[in-house]
Protein backbone atom coordinates (compact mmCIF):
# COMPACT_ATOMS: atom_id res chain seq x y z
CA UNK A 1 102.55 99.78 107.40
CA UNK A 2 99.99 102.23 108.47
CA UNK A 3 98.11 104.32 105.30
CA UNK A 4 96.89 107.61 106.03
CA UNK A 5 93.95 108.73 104.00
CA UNK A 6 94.00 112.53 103.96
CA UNK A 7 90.72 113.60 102.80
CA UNK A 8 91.00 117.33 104.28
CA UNK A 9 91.18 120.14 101.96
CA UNK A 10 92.62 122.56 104.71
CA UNK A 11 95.84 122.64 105.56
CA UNK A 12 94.80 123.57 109.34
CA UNK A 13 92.11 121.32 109.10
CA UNK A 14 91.32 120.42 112.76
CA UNK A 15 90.15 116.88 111.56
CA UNK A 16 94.02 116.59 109.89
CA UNK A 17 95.27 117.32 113.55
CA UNK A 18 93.13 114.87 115.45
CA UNK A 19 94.34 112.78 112.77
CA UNK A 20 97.97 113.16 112.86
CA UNK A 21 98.27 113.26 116.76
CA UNK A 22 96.23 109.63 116.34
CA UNK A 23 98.93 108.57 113.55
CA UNK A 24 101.91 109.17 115.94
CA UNK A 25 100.82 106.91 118.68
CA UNK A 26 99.52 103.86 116.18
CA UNK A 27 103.02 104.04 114.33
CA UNK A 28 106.72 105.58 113.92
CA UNK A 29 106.42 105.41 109.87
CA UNK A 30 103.58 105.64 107.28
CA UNK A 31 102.40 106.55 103.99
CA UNK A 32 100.14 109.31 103.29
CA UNK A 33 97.73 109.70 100.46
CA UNK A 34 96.59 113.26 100.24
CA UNK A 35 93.78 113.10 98.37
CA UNK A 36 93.81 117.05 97.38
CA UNK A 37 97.19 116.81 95.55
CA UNK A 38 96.34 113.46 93.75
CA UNK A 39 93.72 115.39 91.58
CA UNK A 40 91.80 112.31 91.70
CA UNK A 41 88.38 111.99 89.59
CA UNK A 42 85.19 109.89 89.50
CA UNK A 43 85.36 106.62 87.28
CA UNK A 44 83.93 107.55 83.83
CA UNK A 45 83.23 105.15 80.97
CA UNK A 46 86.69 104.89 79.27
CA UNK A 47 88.35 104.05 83.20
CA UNK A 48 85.73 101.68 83.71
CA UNK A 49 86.49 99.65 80.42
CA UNK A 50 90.09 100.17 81.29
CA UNK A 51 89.17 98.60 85.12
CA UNK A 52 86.94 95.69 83.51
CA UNK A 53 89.37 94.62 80.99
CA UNK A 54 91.93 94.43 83.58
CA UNK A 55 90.03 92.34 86.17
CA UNK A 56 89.43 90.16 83.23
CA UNK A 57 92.75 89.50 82.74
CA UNK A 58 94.06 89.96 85.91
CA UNK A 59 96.55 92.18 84.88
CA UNK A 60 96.30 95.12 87.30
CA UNK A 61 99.79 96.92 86.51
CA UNK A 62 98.79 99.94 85.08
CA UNK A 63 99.11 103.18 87.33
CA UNK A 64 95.22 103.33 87.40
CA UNK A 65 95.51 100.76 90.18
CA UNK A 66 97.75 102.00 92.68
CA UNK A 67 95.73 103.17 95.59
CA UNK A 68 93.63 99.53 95.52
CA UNK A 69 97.55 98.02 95.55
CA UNK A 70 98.41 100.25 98.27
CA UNK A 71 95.24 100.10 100.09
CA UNK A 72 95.40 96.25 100.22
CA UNK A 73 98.78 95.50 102.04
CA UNK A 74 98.16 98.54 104.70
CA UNK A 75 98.11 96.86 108.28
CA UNK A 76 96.27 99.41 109.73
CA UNK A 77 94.39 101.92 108.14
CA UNK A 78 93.89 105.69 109.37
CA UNK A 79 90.79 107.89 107.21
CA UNK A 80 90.83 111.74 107.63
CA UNK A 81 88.08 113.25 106.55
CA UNK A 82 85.97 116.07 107.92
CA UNK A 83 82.10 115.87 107.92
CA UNK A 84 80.72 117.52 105.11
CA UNK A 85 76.82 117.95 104.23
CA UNK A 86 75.71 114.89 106.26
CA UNK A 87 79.06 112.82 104.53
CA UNK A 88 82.43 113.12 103.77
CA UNK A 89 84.22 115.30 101.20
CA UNK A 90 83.82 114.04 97.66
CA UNK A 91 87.44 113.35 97.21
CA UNK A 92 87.20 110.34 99.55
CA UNK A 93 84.01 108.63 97.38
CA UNK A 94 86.90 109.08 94.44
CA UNK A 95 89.08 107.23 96.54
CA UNK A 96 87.21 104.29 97.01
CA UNK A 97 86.06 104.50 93.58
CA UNK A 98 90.37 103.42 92.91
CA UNK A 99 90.07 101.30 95.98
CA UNK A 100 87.23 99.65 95.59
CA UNK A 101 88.69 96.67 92.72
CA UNK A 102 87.21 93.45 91.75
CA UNK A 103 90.64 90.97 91.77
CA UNK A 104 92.81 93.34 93.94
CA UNK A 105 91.06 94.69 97.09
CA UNK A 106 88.21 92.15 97.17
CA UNK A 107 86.67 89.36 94.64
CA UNK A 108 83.75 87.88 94.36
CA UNK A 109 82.80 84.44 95.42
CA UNK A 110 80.71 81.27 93.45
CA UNK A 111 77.64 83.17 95.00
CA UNK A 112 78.26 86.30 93.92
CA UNK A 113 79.31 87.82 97.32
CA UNK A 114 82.32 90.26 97.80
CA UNK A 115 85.03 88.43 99.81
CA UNK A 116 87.75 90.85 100.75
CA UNK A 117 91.30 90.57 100.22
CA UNK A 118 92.65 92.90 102.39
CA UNK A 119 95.43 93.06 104.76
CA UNK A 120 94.10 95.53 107.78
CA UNK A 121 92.75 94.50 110.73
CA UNK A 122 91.42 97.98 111.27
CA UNK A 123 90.28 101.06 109.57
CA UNK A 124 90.03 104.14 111.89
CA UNK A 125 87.77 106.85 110.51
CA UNK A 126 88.68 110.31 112.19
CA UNK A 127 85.79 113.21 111.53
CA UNK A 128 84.92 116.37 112.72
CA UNK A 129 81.93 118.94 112.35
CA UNK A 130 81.37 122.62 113.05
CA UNK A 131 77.95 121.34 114.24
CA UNK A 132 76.33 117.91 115.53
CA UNK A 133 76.67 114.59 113.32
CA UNK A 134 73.48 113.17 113.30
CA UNK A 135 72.68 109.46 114.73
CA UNK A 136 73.09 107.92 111.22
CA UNK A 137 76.21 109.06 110.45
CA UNK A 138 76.33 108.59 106.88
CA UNK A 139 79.96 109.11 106.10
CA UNK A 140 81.51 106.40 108.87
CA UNK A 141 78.51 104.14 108.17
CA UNK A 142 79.31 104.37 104.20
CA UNK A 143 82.96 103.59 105.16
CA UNK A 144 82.26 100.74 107.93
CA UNK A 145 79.96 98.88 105.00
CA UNK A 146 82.70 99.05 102.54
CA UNK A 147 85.44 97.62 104.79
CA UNK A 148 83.33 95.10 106.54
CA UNK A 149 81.48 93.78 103.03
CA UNK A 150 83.84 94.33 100.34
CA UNK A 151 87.72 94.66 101.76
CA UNK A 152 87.53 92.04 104.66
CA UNK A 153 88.59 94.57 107.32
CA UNK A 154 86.30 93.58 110.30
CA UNK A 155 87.03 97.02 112.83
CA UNK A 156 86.26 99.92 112.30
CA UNK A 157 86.30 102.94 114.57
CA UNK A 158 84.96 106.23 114.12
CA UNK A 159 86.38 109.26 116.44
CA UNK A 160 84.77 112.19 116.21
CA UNK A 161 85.02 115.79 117.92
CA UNK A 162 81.53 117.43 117.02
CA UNK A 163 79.75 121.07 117.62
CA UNK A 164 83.66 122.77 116.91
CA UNK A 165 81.73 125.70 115.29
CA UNK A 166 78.97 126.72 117.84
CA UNK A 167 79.10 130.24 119.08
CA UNK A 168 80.89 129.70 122.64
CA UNK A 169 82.35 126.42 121.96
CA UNK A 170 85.27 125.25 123.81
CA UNK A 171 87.79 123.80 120.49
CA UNK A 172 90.83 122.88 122.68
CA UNK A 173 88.70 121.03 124.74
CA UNK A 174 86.32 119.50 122.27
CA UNK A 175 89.47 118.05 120.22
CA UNK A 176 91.19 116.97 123.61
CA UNK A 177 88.11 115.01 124.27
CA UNK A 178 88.56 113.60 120.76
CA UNK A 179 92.05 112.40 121.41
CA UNK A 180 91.19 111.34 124.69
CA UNK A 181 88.59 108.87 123.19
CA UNK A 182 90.87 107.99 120.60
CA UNK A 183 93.58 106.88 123.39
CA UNK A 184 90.82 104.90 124.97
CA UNK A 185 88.76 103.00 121.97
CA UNK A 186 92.14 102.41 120.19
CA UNK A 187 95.54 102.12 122.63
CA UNK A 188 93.55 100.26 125.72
């Protein structure tokens, strides 16, 4: 099953379409989180008592848990999420806030190190920026750390269509290069 992670607030969100055209070719059928509509929020206190005492007794069936659930039986994993100042939008740190659970998507070993329970083999990060994304891209690098040290997903792949908003800019042929790429790094 492939999950798609849609972290893009607009509906004509030009990451959502590199996205989606990317979705098509890696499956017929998959789930999509929309991130927007789940109305999800940081952990506070009272979820992170709820989260402990759950991990403690290994009893992760409450609805809080979900998305981790979900998250760790994808086979392939697709990330939306347009580049916002120098990241990603909040909604997606949320996410892996849910994700990110001690006894579901990862545990931690006699040393103390994070081994990852997941099922993917790969996460695909799709982004997009109005201007450049610099060299340490923040966002995909955030993203990359989490699946390689925590979930047990070893690829990752970022595509990226970049400088969409600069005066003169050629879109159609800036997100054709995106897919392009995409076919490349990911079908070949």
């Amino acid at each position: 099953m492939l999950l798609f992670v849609d972290a893009c607030a607009r509906p004509q969100s030009r990451t959502l379409k590199i996205a989606e055209n990317i979705a098509k070719k890696l499956s017929a059928d998959w789930e999509t989180v929309n991130l927007y509509e789940e109305k999800l929020l940081p952990l506070d206190y009272c979820a992170l008592l709820k989260r402990d005492k759950a991990a403690q007794s290994a009893d992760f069936s409450d609805e809080m848990f979900r998305f981790a659930k979900q998250f760790k039986e994808a086979d392939e994993i697709l990330v939306a999420a347009p580049f916002w100042d120098l990241s990603f939008p909040s909604i997606l740190k949320c996410y892996f806030e849910a994700v990110c659970v001690n006894g579901v998507t990862f545990v931690y070993n006699e040393k103390g190190v994070p081994e990852g329970l997941c099922k993917a083999k790969r996460l695909v990060y799709v982004t997009t920026a109005g201007g450049f994304i610099p060299e340490n891209n923040y966002g995909y690098n955030y993203v990359k750390q989490l699946c390689t040290d925590f979930f047990g997903i070893k690829e990752t792949t970022c595509i990226k269509a970049e400088g969409l908003d600069i005066q003169g800019a050629d879109v159609e042929k800036i997100v054709k290069a995106a897919l392009d790429e995409a076919d490349l790094r990911l079908f070949e």
